[in-house]
PDB file of N, CA and C in Angstrom:
ATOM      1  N   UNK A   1     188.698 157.271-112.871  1.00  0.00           N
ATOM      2  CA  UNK A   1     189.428 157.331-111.615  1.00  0.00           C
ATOM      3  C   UNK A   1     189.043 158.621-110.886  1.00  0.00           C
ATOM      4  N   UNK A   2     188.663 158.310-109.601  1.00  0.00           N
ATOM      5  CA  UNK A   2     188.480 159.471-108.729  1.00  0.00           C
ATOM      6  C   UNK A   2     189.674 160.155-108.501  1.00  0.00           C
ATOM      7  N   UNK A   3     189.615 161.764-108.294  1.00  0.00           N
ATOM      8  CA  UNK A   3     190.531 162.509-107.821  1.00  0.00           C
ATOM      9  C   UNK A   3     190.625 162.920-106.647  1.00  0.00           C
ATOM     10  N   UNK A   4     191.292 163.430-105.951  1.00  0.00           N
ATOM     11  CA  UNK A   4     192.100 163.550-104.771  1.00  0.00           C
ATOM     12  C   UNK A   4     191.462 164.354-103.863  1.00  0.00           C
ATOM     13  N   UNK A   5     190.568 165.433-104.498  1.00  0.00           N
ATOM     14  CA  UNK A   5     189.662 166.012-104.134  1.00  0.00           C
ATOM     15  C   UNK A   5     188.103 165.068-103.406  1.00  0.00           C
ATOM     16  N   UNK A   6     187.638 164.644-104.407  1.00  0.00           N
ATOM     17  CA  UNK A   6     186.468 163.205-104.537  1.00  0.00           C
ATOM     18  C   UNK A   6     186.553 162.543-103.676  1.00  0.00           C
ATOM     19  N   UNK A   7     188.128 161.963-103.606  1.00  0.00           N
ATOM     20  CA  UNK A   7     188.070 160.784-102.157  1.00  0.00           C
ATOM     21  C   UNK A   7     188.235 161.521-100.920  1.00  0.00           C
ATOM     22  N   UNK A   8     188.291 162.945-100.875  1.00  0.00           N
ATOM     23  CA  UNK A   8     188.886 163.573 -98.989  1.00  0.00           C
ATOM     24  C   UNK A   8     187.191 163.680 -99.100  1.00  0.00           C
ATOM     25  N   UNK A   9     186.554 164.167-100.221  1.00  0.00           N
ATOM     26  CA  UNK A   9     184.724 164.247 -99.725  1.00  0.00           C
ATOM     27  C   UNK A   9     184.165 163.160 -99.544  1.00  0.00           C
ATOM     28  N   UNK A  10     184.665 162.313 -99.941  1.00  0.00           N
ATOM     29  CA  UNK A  10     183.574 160.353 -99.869  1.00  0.00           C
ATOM     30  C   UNK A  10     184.527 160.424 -98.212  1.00  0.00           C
ATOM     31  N   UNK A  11     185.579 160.792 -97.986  1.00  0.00           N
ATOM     32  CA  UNK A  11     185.733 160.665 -96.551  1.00  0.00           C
ATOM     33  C   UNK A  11     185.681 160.855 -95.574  1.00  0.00           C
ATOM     34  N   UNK A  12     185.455 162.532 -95.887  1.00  0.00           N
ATOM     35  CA  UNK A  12     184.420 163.135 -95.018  1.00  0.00           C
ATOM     36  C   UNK A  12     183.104 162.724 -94.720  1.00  0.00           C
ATOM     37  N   UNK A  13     182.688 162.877 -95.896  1.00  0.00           N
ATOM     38  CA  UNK A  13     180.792 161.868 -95.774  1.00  0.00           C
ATOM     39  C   UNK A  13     180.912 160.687 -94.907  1.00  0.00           C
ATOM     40  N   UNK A  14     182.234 159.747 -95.381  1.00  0.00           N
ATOM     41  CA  UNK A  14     181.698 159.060 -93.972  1.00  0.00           C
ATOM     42  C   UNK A  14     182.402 158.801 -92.370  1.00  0.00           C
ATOM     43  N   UNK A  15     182.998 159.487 -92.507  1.00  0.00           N
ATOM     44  CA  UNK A  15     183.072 160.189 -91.104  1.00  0.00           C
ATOM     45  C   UNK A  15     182.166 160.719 -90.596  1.00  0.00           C
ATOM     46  N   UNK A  16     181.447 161.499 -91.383  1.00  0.00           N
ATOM     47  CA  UNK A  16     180.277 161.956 -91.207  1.00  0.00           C
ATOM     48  C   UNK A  16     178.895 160.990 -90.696  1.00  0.00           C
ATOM     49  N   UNK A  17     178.871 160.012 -91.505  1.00  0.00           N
ATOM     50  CA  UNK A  17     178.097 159.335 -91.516  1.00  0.00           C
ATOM     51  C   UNK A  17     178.641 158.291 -90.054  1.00  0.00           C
ATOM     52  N   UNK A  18     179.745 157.620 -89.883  1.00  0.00           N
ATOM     53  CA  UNK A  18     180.278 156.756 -88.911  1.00  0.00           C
ATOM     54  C   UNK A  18     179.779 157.770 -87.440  1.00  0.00           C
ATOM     55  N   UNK A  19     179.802 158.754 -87.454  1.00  0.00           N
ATOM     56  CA  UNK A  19     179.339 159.749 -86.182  1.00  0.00           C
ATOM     57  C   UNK A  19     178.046 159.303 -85.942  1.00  0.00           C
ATOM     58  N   UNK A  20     177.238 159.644 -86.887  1.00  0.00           N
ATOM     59  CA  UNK A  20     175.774 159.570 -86.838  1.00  0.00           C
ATOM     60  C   UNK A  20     175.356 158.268 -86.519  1.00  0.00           C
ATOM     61  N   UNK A  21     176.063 157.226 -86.998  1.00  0.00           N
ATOM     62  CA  UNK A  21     175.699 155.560 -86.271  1.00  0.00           C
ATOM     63  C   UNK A  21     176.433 155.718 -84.787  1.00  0.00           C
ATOM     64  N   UNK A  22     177.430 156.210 -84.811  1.00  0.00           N
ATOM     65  CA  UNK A  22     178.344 156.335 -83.525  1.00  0.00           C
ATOM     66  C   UNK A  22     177.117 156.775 -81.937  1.00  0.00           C
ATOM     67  N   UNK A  23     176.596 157.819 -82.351  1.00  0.00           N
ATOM     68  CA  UNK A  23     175.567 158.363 -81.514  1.00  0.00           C
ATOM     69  C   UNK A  23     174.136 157.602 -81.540  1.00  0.00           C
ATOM     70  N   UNK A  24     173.500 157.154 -82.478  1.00  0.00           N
ATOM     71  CA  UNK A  24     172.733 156.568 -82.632  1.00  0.00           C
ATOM     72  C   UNK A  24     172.703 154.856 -81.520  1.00  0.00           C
ATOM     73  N   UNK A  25     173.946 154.452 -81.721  1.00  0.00           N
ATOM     74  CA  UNK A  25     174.136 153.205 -81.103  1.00  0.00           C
ATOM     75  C   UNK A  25     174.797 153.235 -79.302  1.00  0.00           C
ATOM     76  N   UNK A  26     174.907 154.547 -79.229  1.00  0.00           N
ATOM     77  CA  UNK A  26     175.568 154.838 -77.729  1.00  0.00           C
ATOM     78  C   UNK A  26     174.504 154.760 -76.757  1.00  0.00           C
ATOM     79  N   UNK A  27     173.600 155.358 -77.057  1.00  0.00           N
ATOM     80  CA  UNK A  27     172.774 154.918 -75.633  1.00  0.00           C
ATOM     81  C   UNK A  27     172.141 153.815 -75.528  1.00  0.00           C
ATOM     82  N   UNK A  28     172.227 152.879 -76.305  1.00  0.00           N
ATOM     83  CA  UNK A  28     171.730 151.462 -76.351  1.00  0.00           C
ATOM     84  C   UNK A  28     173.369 150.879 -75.274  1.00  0.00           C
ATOM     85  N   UNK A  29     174.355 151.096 -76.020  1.00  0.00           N
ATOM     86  CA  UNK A  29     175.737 150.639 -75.321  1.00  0.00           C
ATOM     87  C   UNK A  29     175.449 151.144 -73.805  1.00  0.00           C
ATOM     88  N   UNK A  30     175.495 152.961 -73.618  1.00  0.00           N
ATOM     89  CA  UNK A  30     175.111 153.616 -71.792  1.00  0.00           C
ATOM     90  C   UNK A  30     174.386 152.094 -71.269  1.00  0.00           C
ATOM     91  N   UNK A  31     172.804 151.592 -71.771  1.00  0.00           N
ATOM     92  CA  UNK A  31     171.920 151.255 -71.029  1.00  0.00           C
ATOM     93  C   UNK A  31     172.656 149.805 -70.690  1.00  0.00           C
ATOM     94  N   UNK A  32     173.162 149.109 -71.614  1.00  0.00           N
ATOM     95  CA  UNK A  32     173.641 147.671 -71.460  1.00  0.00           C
ATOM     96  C   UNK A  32     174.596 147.704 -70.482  1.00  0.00           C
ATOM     97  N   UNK A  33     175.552 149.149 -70.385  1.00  0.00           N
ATOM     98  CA  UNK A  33     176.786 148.754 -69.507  1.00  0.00           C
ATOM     99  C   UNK A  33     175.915 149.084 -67.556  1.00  0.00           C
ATOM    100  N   UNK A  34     175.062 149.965 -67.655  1.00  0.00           N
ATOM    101  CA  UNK A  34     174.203 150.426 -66.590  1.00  0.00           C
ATOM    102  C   UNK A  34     173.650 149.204 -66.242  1.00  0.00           C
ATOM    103  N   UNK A  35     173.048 148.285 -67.012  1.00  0.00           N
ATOM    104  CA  UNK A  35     172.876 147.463 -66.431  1.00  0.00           C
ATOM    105  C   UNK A  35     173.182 145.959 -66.107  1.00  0.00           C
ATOM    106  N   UNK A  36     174.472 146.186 -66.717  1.00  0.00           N
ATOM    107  CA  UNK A  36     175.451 145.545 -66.203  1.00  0.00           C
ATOM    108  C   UNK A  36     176.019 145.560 -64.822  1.00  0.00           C
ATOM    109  N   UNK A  37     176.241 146.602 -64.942  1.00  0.00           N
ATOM    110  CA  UNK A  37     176.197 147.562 -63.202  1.00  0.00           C
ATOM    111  C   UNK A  37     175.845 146.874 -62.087  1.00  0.00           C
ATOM    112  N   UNK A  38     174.360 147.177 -62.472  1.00  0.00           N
ATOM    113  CA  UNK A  38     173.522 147.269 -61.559  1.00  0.00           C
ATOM    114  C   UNK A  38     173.362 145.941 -61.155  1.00  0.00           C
ATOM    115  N   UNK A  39     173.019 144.569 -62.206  1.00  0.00           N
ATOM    116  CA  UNK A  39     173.068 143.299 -62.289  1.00  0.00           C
ATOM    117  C   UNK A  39     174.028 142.853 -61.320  1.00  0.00           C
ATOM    118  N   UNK A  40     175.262 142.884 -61.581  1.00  0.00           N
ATOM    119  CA  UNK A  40     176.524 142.506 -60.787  1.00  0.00           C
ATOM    120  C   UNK A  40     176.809 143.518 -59.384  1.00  0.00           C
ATOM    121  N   UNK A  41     176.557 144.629 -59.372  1.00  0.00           N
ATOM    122  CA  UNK A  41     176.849 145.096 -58.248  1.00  0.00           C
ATOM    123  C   UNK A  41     178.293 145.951 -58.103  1.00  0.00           C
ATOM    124  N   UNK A  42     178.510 146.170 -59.473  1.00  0.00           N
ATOM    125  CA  UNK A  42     180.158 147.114 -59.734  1.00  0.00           C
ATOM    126  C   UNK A  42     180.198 148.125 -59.429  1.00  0.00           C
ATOM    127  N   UNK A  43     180.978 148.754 -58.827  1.00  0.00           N
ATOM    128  CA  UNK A  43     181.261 149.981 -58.409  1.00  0.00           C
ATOM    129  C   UNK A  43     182.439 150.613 -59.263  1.00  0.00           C
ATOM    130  N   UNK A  44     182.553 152.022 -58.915  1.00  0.00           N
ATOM    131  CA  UNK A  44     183.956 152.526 -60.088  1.00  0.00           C
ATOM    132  C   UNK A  44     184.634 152.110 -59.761  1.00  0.00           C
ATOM    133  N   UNK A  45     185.216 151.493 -58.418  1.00  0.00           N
ATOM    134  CA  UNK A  45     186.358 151.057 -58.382  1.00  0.00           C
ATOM    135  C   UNK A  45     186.660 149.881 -58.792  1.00  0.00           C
ATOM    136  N   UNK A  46     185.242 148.582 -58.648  1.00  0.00           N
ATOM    137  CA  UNK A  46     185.432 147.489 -59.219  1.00  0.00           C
ATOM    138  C   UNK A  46     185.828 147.997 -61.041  1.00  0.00           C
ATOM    139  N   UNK A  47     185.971 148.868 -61.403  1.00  0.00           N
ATOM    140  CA  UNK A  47     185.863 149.203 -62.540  1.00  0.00           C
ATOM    141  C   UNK A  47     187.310 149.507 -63.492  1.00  0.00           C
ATOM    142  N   UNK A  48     188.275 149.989 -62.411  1.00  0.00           N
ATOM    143  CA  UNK A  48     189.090 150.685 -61.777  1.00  0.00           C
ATOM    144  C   UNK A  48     189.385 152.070 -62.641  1.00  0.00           C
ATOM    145  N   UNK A  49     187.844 152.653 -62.440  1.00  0.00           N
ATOM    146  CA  UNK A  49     187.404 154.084 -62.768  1.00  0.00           C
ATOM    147  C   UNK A  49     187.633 155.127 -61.300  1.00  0.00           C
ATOM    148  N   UNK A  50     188.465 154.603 -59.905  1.00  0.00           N
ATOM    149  CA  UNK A  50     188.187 155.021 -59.179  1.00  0.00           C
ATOM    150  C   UNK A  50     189.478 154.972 -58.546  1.00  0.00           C
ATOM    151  N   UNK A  51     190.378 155.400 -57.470  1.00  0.00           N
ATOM    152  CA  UNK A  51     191.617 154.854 -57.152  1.00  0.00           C
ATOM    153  C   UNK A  51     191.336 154.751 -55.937  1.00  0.00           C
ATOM    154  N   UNK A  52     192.207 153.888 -55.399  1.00  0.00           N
ATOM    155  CA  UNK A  52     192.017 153.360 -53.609  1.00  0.00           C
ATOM    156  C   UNK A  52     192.120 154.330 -52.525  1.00  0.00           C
ATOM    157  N   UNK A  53     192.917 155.307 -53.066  1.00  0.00           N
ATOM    158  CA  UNK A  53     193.213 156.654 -52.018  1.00  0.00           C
ATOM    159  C   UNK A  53     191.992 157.762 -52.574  1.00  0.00           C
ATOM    160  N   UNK A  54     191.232 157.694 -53.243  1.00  0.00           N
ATOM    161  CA  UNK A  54     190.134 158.647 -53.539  1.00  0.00           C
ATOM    162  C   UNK A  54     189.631 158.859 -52.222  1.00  0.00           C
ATOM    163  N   UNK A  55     188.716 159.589 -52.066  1.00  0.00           N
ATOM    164  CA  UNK A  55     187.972 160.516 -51.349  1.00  0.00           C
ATOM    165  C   UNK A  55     187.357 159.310 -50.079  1.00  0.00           C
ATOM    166  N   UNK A  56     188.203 159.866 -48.781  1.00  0.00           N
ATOM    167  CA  UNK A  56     187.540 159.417 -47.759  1.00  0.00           C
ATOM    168  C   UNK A  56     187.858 157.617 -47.566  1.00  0.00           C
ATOM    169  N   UNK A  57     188.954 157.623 -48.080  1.00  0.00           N
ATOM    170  CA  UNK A  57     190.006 156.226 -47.815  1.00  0.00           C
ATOM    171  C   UNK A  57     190.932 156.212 -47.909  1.00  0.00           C
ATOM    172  N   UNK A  58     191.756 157.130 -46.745  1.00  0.00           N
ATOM    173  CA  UNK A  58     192.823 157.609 -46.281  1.00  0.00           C
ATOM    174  C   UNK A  58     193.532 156.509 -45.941  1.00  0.00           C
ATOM    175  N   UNK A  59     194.743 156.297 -46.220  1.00  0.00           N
ATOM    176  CA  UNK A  59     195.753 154.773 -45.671  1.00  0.00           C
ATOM    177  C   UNK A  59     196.207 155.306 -44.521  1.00  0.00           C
ATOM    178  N   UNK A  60     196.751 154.661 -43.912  1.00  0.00           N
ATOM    179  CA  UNK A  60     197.451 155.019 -42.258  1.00  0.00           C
ATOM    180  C   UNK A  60     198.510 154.604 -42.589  1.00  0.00           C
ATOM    181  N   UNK A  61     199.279 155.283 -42.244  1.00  0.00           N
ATOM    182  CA  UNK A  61     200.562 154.397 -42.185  1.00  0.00           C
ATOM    183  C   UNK A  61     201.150 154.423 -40.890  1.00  0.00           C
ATOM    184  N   UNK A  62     201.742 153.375 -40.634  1.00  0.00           N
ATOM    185  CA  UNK A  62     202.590 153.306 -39.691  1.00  0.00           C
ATOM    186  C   UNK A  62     203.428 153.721 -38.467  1.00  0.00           C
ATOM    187  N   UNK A  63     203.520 153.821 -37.579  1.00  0.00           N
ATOM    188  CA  UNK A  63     203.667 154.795 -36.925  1.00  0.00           C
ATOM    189  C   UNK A  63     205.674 154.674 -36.487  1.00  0.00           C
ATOM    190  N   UNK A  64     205.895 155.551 -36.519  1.00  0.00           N
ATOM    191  CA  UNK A  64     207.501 155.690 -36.829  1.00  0.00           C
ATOM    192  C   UNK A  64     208.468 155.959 -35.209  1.00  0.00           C
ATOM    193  N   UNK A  65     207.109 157.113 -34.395  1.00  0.00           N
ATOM    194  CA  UNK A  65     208.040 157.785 -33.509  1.00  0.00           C
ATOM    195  C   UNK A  65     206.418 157.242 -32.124  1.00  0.00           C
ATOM    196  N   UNK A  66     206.780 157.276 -31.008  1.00  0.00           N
ATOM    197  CA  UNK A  66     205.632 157.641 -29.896  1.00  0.00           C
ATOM    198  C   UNK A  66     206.231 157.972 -28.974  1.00  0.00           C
ATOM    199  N   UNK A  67     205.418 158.312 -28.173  1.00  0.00           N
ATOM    200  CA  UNK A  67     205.387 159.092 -26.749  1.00  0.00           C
ATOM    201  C   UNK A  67     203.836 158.778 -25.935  1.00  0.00           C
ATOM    202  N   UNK A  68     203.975 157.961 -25.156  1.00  0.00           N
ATOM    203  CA  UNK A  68     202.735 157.550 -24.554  1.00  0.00           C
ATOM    204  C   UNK A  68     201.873 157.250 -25.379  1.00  0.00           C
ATOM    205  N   UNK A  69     200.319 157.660 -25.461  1.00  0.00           N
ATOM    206  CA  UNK A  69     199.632 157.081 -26.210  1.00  0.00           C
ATOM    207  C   UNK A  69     199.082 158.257 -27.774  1.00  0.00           C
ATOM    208  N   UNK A  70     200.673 159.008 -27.843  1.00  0.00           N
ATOM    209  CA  UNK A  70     200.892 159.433 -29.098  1.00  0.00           C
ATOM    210  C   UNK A  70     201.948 159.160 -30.095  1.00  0.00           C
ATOM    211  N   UNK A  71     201.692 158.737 -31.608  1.00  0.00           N
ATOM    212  CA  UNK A  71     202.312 158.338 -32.327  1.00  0.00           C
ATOM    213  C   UNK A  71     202.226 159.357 -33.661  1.00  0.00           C
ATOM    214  N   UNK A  72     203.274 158.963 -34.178  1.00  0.00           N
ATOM    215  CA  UNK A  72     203.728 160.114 -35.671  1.00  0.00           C
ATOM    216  C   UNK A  72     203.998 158.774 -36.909  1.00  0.00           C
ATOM    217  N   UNK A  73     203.940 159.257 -37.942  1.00  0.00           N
ATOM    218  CA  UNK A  73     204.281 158.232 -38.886  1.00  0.00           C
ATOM    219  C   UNK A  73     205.890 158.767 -39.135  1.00  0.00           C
ATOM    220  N   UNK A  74     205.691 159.927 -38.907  1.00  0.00           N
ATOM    221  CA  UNK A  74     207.235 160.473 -39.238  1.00  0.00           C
ATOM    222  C   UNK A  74     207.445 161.266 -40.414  1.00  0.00           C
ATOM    223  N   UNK A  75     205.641 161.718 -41.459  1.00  0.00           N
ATOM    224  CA  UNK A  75     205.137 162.073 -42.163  1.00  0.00           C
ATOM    225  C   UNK A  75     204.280 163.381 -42.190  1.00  0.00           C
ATOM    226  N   UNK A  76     204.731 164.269 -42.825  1.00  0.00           N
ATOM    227  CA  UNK A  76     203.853 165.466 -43.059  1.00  0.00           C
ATOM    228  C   UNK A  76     204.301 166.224 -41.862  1.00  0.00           C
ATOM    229  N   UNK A  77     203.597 167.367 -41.472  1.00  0.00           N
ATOM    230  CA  UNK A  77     204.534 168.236 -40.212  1.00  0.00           C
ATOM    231  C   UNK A  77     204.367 167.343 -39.030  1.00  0.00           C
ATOM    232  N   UNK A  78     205.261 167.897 -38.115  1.00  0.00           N
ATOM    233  CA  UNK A  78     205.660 166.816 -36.818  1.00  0.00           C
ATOM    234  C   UNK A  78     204.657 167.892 -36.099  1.00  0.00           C
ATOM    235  N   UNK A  79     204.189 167.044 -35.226  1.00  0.00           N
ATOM    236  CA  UNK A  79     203.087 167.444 -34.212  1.00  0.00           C
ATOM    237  C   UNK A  79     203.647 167.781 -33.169  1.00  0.00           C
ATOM    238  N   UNK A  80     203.023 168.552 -32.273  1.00  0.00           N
ATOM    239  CA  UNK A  80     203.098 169.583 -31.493  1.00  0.00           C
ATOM    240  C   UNK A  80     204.471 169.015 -30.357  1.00  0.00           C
ATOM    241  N   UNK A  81     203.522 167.885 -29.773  1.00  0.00           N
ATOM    242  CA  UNK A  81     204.547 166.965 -28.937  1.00  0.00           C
ATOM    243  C   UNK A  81     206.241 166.539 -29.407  1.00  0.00           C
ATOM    244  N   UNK A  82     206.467 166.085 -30.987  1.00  0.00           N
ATOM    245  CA  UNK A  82     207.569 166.511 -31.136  1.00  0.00           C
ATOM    246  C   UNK A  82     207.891 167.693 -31.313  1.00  0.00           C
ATOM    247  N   UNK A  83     207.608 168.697 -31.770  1.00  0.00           N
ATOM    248  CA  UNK A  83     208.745 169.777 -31.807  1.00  0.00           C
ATOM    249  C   UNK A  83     208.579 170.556 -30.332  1.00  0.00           C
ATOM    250  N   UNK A  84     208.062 170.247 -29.544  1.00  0.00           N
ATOM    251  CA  UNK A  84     208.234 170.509 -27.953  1.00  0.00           C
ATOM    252  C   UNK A  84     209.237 169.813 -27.848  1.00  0.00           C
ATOM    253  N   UNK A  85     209.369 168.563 -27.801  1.00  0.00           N
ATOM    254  CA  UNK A  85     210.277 166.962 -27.694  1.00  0.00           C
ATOM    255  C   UNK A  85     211.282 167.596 -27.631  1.00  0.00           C
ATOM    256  N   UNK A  86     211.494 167.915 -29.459  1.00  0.00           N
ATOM    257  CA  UNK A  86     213.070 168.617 -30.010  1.00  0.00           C
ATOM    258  C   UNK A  86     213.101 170.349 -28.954  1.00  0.00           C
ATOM    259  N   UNK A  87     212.793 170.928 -28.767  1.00  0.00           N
ATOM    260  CA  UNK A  87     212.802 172.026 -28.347  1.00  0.00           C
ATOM    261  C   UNK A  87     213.550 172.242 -26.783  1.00  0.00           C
ATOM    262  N   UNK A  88     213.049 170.775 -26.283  1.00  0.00           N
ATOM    263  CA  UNK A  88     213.548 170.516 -24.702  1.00  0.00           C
ATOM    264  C   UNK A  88     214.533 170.023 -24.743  1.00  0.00           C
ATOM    265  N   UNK A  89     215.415 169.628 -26.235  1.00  0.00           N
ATOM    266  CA  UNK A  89     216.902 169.145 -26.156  1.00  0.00           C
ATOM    267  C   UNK A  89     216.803 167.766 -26.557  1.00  0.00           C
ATOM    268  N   UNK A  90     215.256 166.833 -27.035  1.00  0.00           N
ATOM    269  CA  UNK A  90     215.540 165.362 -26.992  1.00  0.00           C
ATOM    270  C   UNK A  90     215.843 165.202 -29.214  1.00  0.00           C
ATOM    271  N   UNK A  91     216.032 163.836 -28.754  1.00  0.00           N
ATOM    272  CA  UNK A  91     215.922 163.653 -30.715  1.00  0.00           C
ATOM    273  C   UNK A  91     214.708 163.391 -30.613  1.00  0.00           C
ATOM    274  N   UNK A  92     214.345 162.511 -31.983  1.00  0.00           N
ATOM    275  CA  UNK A  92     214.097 162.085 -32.741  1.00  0.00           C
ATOM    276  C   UNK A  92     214.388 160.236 -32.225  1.00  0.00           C
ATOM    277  N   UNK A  93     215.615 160.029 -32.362  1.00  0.00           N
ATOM    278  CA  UNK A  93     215.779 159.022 -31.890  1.00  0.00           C
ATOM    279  C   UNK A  93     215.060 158.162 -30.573  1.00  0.00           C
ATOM    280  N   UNK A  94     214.986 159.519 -29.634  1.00  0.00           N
ATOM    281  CA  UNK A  94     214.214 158.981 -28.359  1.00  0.00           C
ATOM    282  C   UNK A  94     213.436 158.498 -28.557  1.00  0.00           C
ATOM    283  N   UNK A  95     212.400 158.833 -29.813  1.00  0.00           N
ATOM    284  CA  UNK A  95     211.217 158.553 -29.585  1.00  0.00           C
ATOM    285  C   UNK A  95     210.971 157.515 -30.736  1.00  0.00           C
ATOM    286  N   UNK A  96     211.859 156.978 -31.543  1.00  0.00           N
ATOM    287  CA  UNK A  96     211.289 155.861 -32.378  1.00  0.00           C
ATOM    288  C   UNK A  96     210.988 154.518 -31.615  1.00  0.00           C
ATOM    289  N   UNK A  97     210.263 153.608 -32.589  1.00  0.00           N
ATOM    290  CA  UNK A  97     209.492 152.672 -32.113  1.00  0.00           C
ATOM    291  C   UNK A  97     210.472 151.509 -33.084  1.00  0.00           C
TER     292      UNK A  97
END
């Protein structure tokens, strides 16, 4: 009977060893999924390695308040035209849509 010692080294070894196939078999896996890719035409997001609001696909939202042919979502600081708006005595209210 092996001791307790014996089996943490046969388990190390193959851990050891499971690495070395691990790396060995990965860039065969890289090339198959690359060209998988490329075959189909996937992108990260088809992937969903990528999120919809990432870089340079900004959502709009909605527009909450206007004043002629300016609108606010009602989001992030209020633009110039409202806090003039509010400043001259009007709401908020005046100006929803």
């Amino acid at each position: 009977m092996a001791t307790y010692e014996e089996i943490q080294e046969q388990i190390r070894r193959l851990q050891q060893q499971a690495e070395e196939v691990r790396l060995q078999e990965l860039n065969s896996v890289i090339n198959d999924i690359k060209a998988k890719i490329q075959q189909y035409g996937l992108t990260a997001r088809d992937l969903g390695l990528s999120s919809a609001r990432g870089r340079g696909s900004k959502s709009v939202l909605p527009a909450k308040y206007r004043k002629g042919q300016q609108s606010w979502s009602g989001r992030g600081r209020q633009p110039k035209w409202i806090v003039e708006h509010l400043a001259a005595g009007g709401s908020l209210d005046d100006l929803a849509i």
